[in-house]
C-alpha atoms as a PDB file:
ATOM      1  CA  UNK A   1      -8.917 122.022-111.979  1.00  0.00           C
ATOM      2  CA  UNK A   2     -10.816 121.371-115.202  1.00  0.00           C
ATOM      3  CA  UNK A   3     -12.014 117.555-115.884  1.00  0.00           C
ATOM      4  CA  UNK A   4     -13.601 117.097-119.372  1.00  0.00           C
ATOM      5  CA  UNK A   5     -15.249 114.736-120.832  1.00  0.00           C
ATOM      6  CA  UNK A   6     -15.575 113.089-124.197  1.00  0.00           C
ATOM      7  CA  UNK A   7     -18.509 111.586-126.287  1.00  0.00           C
ATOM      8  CA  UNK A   8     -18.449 109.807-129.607  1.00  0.00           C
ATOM      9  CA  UNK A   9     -21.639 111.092-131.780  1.00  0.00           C
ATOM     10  CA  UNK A  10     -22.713 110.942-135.508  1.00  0.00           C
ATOM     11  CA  UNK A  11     -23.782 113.276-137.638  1.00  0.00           C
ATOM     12  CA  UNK A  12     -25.665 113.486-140.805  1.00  0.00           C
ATOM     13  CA  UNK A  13     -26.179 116.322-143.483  1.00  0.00           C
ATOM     14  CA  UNK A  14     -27.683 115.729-146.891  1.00  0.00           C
ATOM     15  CA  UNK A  15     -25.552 119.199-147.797  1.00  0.00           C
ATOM     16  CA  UNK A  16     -22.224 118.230-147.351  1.00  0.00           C
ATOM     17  CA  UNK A  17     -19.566 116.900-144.658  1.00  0.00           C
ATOM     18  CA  UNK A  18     -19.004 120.138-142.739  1.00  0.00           C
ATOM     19  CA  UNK A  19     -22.655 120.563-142.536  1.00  0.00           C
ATOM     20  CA  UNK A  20     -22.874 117.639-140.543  1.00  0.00           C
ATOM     21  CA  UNK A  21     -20.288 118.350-138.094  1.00  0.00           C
ATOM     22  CA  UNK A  22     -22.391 121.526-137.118  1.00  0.00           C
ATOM     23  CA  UNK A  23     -25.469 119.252-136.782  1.00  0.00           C
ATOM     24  CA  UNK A  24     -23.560 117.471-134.298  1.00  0.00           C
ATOM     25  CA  UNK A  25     -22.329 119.916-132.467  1.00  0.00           C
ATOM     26  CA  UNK A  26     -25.772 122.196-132.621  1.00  0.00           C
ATOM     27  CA  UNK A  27     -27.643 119.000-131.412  1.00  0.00           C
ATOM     28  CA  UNK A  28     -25.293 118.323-128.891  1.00  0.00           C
ATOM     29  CA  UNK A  29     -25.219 122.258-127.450  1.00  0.00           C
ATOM     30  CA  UNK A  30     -28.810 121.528-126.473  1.00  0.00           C
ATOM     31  CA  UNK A  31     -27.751 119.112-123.883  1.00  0.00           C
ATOM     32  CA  UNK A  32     -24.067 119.596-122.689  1.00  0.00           C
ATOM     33  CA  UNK A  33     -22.832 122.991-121.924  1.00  0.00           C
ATOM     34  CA  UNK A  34     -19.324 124.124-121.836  1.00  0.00           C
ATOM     35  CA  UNK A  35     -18.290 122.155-125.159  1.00  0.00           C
ATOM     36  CA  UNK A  36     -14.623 123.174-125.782  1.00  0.00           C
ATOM     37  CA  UNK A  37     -14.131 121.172-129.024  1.00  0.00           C
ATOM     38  CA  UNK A  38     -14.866 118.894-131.687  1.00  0.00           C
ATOM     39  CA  UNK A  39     -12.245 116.190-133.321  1.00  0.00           C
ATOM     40  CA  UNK A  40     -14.166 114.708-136.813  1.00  0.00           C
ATOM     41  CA  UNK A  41     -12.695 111.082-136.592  1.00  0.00           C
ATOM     42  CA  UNK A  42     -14.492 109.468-139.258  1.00  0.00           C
ATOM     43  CA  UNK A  43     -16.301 110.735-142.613  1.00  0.00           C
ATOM     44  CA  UNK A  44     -18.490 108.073-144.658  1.00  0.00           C
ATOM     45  CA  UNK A  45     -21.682 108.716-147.353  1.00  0.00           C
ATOM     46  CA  UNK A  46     -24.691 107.006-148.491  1.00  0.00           C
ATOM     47  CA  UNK A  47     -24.864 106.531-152.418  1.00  0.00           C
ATOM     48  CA  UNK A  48     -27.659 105.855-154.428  1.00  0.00           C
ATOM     49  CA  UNK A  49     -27.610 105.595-158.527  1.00  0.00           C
ATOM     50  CA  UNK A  50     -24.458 106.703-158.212  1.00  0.00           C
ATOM     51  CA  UNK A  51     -25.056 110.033-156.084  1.00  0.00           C
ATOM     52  CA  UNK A  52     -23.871 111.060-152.859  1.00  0.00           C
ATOM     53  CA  UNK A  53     -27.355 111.360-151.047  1.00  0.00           C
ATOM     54  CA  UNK A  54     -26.203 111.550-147.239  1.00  0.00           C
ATOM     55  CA  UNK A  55     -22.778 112.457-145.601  1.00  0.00           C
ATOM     56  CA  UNK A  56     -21.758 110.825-142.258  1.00  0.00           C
ATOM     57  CA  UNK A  57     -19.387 112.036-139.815  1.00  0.00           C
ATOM     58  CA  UNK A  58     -17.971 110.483-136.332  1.00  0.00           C
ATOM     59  CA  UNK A  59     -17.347 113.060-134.034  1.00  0.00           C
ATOM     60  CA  UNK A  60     -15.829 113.021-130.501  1.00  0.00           C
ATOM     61  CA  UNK A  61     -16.980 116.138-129.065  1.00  0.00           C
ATOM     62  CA  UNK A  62     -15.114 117.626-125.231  1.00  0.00           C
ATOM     63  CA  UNK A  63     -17.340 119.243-122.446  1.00  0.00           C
ATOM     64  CA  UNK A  64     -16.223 120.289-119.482  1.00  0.00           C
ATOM     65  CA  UNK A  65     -17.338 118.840-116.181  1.00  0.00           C
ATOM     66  CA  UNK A  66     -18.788 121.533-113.641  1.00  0.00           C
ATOM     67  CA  UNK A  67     -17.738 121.810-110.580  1.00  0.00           C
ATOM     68  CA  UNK A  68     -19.641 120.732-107.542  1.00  0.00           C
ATOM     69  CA  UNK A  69     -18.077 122.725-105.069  1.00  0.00           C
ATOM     70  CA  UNK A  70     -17.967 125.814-107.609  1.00  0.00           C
ATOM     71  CA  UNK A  71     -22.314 126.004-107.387  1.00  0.00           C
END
């Protein structure tokens, strides 16, 4: 039986929205393994003079648990 888990992260990208979902999920890969998906629950920007200068998204991202008794 699979149990996963769930974390809420943010992610920035001076590029563009999508760009900063990979940050988050590239970032995250270095410390969970077994990530099985990403759900982008919230998108927000920075603006100065009128310019969009940083892009913000929430991100829940799902990891399975391992197994003790599988090691």
């Amino acid at each position: 039986m699979a149990i996963v888990k769930v974390v809420e992260l943010l992610g920035t990208s001076d590029k563009s929205w999508e760009d900063a979902v990979r940050q988050v999920v590239a970032e995250a890969n270095k410390t969970l393994r077994h990530i099985r998906g990403v759900d982008v629950i919230n998108q927000t920007a920075h603006v100065e003079d009128g310019k969009i200068t940083e892009f913000r998204t929430t991100c829940r991202i799902a990891f399975a648990l391992e197994n003790e008794s599988a090691r």
